[in-house]
C-alpha atoms as a PDB file:
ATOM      1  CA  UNK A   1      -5.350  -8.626  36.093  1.00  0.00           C
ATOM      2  CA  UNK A   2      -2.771  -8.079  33.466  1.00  0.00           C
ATOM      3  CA  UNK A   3      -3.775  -6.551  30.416  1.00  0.00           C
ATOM      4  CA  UNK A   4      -1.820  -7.389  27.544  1.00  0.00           C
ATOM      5  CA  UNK A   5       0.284  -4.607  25.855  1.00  0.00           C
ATOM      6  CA  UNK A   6       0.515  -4.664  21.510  1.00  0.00           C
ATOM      7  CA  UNK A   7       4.390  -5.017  20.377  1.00  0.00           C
ATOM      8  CA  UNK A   8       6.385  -1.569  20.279  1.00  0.00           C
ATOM      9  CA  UNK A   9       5.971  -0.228  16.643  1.00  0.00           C
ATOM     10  CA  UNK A  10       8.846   1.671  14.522  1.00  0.00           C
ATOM     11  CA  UNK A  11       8.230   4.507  13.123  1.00  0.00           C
ATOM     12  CA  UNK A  12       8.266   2.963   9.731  1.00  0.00           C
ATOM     13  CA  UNK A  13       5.889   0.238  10.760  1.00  0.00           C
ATOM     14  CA  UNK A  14       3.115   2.908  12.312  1.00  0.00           C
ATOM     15  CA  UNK A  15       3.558   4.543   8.840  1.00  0.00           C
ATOM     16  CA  UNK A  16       2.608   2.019   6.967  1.00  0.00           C
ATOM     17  CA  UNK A  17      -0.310   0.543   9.389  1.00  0.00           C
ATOM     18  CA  UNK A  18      -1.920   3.882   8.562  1.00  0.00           C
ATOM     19  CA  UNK A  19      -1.566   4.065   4.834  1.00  0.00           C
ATOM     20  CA  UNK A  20      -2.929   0.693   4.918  1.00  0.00           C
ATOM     21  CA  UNK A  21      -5.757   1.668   7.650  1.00  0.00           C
ATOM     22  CA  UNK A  22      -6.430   4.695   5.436  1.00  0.00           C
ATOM     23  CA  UNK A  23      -6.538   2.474   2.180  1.00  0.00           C
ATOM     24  CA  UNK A  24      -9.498   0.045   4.198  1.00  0.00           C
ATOM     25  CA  UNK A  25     -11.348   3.088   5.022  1.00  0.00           C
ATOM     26  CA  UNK A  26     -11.535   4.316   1.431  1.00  0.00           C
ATOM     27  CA  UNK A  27     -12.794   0.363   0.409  1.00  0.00           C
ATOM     28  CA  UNK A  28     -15.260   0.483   3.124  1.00  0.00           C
ATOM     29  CA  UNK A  29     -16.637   3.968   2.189  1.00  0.00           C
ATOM     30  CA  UNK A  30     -17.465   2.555  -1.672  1.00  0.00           C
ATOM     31  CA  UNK A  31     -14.374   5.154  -2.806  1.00  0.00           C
ATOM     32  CA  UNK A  32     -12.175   2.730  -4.144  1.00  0.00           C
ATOM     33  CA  UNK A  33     -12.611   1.163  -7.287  1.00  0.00           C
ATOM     34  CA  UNK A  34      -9.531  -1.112  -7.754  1.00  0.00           C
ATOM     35  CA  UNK A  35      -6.138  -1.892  -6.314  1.00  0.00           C
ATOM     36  CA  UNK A  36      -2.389  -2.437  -6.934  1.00  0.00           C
ATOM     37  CA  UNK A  37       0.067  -2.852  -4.507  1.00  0.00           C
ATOM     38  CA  UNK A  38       3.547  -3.792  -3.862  1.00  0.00           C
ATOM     39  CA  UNK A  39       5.518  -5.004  -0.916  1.00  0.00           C
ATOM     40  CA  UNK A  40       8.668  -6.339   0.491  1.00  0.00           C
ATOM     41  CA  UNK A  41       8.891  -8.919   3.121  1.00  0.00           C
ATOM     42  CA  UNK A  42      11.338  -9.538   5.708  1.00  0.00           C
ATOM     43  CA  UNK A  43      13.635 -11.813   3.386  1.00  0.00           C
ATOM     44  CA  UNK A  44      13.426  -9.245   0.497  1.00  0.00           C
ATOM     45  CA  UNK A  45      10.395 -10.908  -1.405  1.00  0.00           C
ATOM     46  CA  UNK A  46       8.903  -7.946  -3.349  1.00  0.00           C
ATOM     47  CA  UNK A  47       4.962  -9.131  -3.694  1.00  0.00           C
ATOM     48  CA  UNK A  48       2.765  -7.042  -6.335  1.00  0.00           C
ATOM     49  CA  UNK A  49      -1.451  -7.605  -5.980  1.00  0.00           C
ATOM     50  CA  UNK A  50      -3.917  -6.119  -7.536  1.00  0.00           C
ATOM     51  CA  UNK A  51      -8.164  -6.649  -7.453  1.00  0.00           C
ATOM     52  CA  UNK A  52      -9.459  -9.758  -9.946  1.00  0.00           C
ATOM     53  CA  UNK A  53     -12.189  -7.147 -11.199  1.00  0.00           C
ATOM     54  CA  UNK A  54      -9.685  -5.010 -13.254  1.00  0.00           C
ATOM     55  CA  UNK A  55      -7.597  -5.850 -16.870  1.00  0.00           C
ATOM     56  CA  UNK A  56      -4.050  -6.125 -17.422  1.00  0.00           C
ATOM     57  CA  UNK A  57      -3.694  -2.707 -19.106  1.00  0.00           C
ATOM     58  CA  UNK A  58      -5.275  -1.192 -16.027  1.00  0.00           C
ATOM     59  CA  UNK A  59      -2.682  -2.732 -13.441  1.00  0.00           C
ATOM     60  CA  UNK A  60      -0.153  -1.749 -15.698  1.00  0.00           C
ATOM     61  CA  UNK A  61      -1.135   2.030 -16.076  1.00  0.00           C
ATOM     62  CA  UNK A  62      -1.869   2.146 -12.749  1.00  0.00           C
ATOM     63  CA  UNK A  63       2.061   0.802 -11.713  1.00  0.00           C
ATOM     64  CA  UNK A  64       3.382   3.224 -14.719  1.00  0.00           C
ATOM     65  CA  UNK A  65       1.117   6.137 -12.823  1.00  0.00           C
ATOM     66  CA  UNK A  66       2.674   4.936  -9.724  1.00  0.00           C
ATOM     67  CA  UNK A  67       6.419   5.412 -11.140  1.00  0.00           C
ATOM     68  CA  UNK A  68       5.762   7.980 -12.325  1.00  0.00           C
ATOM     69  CA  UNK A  69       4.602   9.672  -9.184  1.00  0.00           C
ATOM     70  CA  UNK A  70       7.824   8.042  -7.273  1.00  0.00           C
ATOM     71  CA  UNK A  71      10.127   9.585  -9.739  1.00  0.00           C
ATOM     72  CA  UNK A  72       8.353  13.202  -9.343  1.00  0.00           C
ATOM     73  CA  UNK A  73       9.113  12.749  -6.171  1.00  0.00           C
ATOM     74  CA  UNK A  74      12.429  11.795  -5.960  1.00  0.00           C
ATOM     75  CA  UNK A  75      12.943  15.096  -8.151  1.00  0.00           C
ATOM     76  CA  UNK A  76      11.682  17.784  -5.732  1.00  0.00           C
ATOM     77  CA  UNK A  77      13.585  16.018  -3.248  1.00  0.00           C
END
């Protein structure tokens, strides 16, 4: 019987199946509250989502946070 084998993953691509595997687990535990995302497809789409159950001020603070945090970042490095 042949058993069928999942697609070799980059590196890049296992990185981000875990964030995103670590993100469900928080949702399923009850620990997350709302979220925003954003995301870049294939062709160079960038996609932002974010939960219906939170306001417009909150998705913005919550990208600003997210600069914010990026641009730390990109300091110590």
């Amino acid at each position: 019987m042949r058993r069928y084998r999942s697609p070799k993953r980059t590196k890049e691509q296992q990185e981000m199946l875990e964030l995103v595997e670590e993100l469900l687990e928080e949702v399923k535990s009850g620990n997350v509250e709302s979220v925003v995302y954003s995301k870049t497809d294939r062709d160079g789409r960038i996609e932002t989502g974010w939960s219906t159950e939170i306001s417009g001020n909150e998705i913005l603070g919550m990208m600003e946070i997210g600069k914010q945090r990026v641009i730390e970042t990109m300091r110590e490095e």
